[in-house]
PDB file of N, CA and C in Angstrom:
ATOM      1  N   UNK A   1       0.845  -1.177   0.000  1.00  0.00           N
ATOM      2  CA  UNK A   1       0.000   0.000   0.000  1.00  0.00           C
ATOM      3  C   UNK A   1       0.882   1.230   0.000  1.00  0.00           C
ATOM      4  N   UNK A   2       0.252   2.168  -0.854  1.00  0.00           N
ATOM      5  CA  UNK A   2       1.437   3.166  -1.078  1.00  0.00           C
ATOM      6  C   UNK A   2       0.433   4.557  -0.224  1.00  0.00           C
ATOM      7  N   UNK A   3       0.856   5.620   0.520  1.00  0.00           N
ATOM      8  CA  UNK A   3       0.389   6.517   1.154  1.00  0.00           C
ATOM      9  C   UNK A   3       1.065   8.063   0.695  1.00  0.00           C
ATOM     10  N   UNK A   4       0.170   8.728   0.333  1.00  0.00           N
ATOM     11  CA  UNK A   4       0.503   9.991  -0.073  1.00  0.00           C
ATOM     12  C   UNK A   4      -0.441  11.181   1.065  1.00  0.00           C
ATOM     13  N   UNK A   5       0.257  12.622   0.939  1.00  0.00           N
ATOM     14  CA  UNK A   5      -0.617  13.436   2.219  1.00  0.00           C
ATOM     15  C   UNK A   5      -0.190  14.810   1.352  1.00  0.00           C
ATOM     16  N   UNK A   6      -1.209  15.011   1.120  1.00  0.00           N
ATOM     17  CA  UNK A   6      -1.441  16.796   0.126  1.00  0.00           C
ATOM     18  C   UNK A   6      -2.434  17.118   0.862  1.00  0.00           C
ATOM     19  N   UNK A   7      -2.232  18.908   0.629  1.00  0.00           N
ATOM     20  CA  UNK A   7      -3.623  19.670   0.762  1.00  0.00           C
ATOM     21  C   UNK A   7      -4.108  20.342  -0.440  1.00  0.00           C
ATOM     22  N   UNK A   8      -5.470  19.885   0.058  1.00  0.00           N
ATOM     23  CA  UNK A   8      -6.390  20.100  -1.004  1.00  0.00           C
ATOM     24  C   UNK A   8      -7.687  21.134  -0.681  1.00  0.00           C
ATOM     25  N   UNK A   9      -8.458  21.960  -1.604  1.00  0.00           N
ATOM     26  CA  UNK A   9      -9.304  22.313  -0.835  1.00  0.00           C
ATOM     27  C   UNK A   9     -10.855  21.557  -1.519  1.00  0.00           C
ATOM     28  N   UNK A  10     -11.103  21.400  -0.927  1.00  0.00           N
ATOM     29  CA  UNK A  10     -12.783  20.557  -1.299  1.00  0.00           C
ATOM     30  C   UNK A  10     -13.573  21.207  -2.207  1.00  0.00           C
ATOM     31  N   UNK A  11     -14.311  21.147  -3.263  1.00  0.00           N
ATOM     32  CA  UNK A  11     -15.174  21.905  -3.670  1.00  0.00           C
ATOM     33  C   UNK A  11     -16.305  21.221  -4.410  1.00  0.00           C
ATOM     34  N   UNK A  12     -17.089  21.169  -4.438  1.00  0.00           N
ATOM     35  CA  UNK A  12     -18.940  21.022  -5.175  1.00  0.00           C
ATOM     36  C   UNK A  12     -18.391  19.173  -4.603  1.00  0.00           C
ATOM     37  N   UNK A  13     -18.094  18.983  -3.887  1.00  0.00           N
ATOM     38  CA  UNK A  13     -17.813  17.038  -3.118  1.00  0.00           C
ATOM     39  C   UNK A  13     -16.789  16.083  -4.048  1.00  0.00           C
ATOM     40  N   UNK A  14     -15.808  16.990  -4.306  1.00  0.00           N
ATOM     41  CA  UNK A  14     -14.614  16.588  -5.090  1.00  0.00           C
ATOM     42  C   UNK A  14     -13.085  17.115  -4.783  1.00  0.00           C
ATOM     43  N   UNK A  15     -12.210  16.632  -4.528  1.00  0.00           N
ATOM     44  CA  UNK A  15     -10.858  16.745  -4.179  1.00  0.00           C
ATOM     45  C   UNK A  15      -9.824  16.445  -4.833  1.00  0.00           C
ATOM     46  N   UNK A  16      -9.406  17.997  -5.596  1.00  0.00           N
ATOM     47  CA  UNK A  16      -8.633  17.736  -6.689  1.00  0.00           C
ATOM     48  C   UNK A  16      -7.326  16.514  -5.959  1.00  0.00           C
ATOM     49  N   UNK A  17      -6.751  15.954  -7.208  1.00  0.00           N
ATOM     50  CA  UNK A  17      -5.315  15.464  -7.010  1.00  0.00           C
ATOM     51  C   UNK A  17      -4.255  16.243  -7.533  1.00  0.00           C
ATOM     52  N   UNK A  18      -3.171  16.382  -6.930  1.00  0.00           N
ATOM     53  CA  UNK A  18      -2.079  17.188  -7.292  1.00  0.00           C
ATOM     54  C   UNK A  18      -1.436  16.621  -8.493  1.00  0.00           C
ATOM     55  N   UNK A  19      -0.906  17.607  -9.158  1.00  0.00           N
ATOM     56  CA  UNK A  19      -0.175  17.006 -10.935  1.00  0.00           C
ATOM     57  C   UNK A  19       0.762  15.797 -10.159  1.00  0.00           C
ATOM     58  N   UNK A  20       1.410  16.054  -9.576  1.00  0.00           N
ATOM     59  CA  UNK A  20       2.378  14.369  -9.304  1.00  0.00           C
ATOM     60  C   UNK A  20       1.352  13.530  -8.725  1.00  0.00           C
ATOM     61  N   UNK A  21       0.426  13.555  -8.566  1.00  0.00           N
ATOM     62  CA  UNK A  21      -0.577  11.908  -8.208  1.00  0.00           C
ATOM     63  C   UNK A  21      -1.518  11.933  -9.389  1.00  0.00           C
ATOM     64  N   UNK A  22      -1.463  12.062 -10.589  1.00  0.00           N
ATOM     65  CA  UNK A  22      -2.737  12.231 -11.277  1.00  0.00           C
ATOM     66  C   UNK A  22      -2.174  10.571 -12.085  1.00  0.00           C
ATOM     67  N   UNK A  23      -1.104   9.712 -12.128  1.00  0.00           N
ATOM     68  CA  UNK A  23      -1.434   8.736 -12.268  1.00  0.00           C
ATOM     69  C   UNK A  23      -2.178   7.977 -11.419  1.00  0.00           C
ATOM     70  N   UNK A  24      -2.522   8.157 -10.319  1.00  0.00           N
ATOM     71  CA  UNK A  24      -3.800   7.547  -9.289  1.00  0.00           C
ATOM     72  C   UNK A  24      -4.977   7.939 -10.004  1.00  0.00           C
ATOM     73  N   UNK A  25      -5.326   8.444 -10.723  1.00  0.00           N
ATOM     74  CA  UNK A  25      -6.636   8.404 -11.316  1.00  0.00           C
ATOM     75  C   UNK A  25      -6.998   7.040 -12.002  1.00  0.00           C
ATOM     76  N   UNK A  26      -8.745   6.629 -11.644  1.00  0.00           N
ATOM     77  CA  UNK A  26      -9.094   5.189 -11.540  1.00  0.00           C
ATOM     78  C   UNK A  26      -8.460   4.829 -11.361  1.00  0.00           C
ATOM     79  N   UNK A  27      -7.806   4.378  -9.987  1.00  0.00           N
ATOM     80  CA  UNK A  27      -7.114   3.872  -8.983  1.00  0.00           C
ATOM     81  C   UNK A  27      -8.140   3.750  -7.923  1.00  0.00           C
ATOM     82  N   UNK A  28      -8.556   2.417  -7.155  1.00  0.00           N
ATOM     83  CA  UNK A  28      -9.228   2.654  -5.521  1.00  0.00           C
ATOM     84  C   UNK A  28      -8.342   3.234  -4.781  1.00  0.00           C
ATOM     85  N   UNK A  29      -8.736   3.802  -3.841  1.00  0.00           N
ATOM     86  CA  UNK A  29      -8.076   4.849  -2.966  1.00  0.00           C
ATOM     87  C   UNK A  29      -8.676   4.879  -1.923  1.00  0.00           C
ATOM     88  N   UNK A  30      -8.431   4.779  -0.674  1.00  0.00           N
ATOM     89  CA  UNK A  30      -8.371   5.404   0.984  1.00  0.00           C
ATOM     90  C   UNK A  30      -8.307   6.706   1.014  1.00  0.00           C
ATOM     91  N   UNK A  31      -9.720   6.995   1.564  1.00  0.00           N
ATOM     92  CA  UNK A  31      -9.214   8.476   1.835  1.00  0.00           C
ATOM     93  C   UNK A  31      -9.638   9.105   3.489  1.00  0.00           C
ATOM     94  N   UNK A  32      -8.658   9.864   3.768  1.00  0.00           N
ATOM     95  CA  UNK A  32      -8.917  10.048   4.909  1.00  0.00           C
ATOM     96  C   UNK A  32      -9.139  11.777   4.862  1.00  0.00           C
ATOM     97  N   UNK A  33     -10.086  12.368   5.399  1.00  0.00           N
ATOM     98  CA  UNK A  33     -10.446  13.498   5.291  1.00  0.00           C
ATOM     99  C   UNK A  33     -10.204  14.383   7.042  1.00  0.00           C
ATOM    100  N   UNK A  34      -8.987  15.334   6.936  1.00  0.00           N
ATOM    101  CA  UNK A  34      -8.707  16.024   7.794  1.00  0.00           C
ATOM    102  C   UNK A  34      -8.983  17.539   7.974  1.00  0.00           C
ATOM    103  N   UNK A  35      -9.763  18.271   8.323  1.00  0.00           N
ATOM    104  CA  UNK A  35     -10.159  19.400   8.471  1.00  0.00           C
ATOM    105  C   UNK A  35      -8.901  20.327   8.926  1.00  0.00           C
ATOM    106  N   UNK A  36      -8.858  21.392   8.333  1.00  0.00           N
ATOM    107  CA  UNK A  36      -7.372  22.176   8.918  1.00  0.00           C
ATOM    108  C   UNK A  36      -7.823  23.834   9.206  1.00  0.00           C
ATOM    109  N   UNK A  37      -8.304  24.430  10.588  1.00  0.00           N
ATOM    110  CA  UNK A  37      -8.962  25.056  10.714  1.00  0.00           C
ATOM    111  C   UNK A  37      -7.446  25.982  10.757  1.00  0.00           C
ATOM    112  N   UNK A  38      -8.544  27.458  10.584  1.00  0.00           N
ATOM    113  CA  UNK A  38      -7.490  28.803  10.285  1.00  0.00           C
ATOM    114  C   UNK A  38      -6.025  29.101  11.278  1.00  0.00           C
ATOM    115  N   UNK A  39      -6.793  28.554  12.491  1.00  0.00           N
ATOM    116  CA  UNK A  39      -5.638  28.854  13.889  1.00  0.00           C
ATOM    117  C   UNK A  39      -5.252  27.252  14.121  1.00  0.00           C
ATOM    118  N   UNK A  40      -4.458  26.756  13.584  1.00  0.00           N
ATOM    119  CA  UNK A  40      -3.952  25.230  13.614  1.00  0.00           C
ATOM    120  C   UNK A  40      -3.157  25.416  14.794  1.00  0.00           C
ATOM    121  N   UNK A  41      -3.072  24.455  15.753  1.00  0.00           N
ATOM    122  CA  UNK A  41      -1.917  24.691  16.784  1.00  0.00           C
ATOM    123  C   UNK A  41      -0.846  23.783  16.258  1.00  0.00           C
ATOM    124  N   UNK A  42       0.498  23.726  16.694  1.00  0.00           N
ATOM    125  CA  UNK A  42       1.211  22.737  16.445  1.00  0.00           C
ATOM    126  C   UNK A  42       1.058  21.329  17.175  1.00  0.00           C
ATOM    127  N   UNK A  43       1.732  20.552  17.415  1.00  0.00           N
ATOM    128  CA  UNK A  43       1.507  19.594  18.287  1.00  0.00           C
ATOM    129  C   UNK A  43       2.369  19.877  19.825  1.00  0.00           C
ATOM    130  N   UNK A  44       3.137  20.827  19.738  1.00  0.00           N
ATOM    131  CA  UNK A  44       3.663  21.116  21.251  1.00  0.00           C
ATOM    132  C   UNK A  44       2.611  21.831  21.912  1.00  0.00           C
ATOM    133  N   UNK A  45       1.802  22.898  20.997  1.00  0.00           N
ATOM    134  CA  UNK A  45       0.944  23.585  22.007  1.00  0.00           C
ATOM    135  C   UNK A  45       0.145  22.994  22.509  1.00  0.00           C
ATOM    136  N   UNK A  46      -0.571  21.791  21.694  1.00  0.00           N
ATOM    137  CA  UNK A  46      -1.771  21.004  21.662  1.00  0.00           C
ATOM    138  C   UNK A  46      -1.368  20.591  23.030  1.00  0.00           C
ATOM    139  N   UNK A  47      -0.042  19.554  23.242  1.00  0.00           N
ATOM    140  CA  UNK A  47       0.160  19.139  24.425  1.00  0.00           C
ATOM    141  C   UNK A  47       0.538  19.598  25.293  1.00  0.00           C
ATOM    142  N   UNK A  48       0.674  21.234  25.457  1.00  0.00           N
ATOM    143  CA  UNK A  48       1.260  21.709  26.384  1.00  0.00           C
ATOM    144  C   UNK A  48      -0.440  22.392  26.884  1.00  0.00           C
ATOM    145  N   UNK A  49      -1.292  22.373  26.032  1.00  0.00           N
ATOM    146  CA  UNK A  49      -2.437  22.561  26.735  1.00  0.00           C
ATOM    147  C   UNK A  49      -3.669  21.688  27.293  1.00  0.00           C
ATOM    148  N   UNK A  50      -3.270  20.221  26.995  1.00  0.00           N
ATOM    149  CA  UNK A  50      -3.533  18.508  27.920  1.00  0.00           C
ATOM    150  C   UNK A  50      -3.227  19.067  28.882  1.00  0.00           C
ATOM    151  N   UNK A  51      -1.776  19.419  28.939  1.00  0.00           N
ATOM    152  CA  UNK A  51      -1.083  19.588  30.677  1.00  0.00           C
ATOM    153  C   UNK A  51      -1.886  20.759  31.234  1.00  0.00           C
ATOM    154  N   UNK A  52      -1.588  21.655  30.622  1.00  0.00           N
ATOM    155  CA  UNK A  52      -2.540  22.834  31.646  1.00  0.00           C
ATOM    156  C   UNK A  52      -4.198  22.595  31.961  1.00  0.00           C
ATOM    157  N   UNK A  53      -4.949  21.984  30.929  1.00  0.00           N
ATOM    158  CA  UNK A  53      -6.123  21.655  31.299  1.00  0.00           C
ATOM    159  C   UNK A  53      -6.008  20.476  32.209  1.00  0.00           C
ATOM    160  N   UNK A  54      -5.284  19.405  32.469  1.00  0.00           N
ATOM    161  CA  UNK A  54      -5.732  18.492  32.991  1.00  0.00           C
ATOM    162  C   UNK A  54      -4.827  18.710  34.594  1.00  0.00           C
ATOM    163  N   UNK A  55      -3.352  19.686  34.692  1.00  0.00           N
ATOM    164  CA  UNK A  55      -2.853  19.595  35.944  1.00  0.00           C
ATOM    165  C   UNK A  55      -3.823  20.148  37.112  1.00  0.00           C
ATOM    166  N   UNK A  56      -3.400  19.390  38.146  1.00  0.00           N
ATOM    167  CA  UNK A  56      -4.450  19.288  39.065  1.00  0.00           C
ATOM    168  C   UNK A  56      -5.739  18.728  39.070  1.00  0.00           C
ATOM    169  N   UNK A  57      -5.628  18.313  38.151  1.00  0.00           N
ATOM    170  CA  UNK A  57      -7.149  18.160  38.413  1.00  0.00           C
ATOM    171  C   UNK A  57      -8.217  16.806  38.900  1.00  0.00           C
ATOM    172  N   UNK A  58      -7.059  15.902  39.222  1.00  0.00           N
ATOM    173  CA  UNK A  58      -7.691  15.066  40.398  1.00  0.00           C
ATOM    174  C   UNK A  58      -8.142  14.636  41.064  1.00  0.00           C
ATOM    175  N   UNK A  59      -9.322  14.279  41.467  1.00  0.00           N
ATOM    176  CA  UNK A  59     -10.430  14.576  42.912  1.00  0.00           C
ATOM    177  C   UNK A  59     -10.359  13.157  43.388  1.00  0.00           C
ATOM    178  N   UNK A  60      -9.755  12.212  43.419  1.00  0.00           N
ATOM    179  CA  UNK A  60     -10.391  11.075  44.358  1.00  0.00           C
ATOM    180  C   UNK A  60      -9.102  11.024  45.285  1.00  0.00           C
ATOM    181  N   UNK A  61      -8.814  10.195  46.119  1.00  0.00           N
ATOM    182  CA  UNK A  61      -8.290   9.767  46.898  1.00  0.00           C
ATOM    183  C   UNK A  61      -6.871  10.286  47.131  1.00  0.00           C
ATOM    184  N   UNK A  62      -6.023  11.024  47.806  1.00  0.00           N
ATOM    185  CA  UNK A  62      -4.906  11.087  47.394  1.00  0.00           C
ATOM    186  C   UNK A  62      -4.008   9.689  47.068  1.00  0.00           C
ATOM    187  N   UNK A  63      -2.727  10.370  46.041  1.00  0.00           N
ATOM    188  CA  UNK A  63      -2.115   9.363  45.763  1.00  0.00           C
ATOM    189  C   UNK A  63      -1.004   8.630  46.539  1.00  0.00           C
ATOM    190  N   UNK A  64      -0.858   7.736  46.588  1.00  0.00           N
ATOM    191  CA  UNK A  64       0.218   7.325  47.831  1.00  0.00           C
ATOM    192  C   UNK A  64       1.459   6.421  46.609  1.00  0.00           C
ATOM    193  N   UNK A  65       2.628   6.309  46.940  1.00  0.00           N
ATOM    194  CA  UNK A  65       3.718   6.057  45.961  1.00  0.00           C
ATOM    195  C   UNK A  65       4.237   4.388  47.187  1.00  0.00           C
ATOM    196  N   UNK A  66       3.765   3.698  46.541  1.00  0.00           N
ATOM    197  CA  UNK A  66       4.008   2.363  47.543  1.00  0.00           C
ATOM    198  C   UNK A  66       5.645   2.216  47.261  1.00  0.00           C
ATOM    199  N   UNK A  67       6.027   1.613  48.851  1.00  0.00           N
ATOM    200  CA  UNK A  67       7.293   0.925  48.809  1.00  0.00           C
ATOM    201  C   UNK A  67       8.019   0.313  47.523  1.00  0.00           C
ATOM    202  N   UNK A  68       9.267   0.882  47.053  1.00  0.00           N
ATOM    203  CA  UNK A  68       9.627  -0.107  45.489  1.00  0.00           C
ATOM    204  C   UNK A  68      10.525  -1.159  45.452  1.00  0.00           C
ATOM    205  N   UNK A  69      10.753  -1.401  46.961  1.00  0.00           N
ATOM    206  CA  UNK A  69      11.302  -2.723  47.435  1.00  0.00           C
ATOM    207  C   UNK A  69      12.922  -2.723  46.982  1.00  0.00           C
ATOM    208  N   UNK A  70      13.970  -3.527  47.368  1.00  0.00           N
ATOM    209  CA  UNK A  70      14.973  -3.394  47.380  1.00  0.00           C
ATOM    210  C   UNK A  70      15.655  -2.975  46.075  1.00  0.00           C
ATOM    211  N   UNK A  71      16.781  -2.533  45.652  1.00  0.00           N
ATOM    212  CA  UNK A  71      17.617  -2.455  44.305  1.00  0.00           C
ATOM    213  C   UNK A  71      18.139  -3.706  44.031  1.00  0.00           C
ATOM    214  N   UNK A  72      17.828  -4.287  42.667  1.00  0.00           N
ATOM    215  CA  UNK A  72      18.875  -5.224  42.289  1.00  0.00           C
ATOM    216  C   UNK A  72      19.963  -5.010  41.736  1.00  0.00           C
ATOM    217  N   UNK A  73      20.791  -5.832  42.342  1.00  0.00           N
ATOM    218  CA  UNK A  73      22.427  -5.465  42.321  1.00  0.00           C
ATOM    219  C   UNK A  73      22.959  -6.304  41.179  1.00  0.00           C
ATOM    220  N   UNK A  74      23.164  -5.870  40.152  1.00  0.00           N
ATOM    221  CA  UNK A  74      23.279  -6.735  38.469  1.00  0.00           C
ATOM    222  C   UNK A  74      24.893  -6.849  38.149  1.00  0.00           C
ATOM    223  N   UNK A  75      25.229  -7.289  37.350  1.00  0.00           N
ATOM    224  CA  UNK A  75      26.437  -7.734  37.113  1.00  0.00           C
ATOM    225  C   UNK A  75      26.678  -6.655  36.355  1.00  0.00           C
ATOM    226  N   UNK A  76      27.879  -6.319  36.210  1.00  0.00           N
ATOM    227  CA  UNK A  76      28.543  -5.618  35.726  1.00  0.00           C
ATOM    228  C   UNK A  76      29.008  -6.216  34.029  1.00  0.00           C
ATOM    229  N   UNK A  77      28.637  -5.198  33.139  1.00  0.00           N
ATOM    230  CA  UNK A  77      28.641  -5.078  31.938  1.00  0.00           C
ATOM    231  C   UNK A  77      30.176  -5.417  31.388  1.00  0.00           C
ATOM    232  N   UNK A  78      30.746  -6.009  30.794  1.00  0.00           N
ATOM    233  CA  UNK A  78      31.934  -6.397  30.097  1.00  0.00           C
ATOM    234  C   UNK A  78      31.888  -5.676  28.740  1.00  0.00           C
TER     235      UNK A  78
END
């Protein structure tokens, strides 16, 4: 399976193909349709705003960090 990723813009329920994929025409094809709104975040902000929405925010039980029991003492690497 071969995977290609262009932007395109949609119009009357048709999505042009770019001049280098137009041998994919009558070709079956997968298509996956991604919306790309005006204010795109990157993916650091995205996750840097998981963290701010979700720190603290916790409500059951506090957490307790159980005993992690002794260190194993391993052989030494050659």
């Amino acid at each position: 399976m071969q995977a290609a990723e262009f932007v395109s813009k949609a119009h009357d329920g048709v999505v042009d193909l770019p001049s280098e994929f137009q041998d994919w025409n009558g070709k079956p094809v997968r298509v996956i349709l991604l919306e790309e709104s005006s204010g795109a975040k990157s993916s650091d902000q995205a996750a840097a705003n998981v963290w701010a929405k979700t720190s603290g925010a916790w409500q059951g039980d506090q957490l307790v960090r159980e005993p992690q029991g002794e260190y194993e003492q391993r052989l030494e690497l050659k």
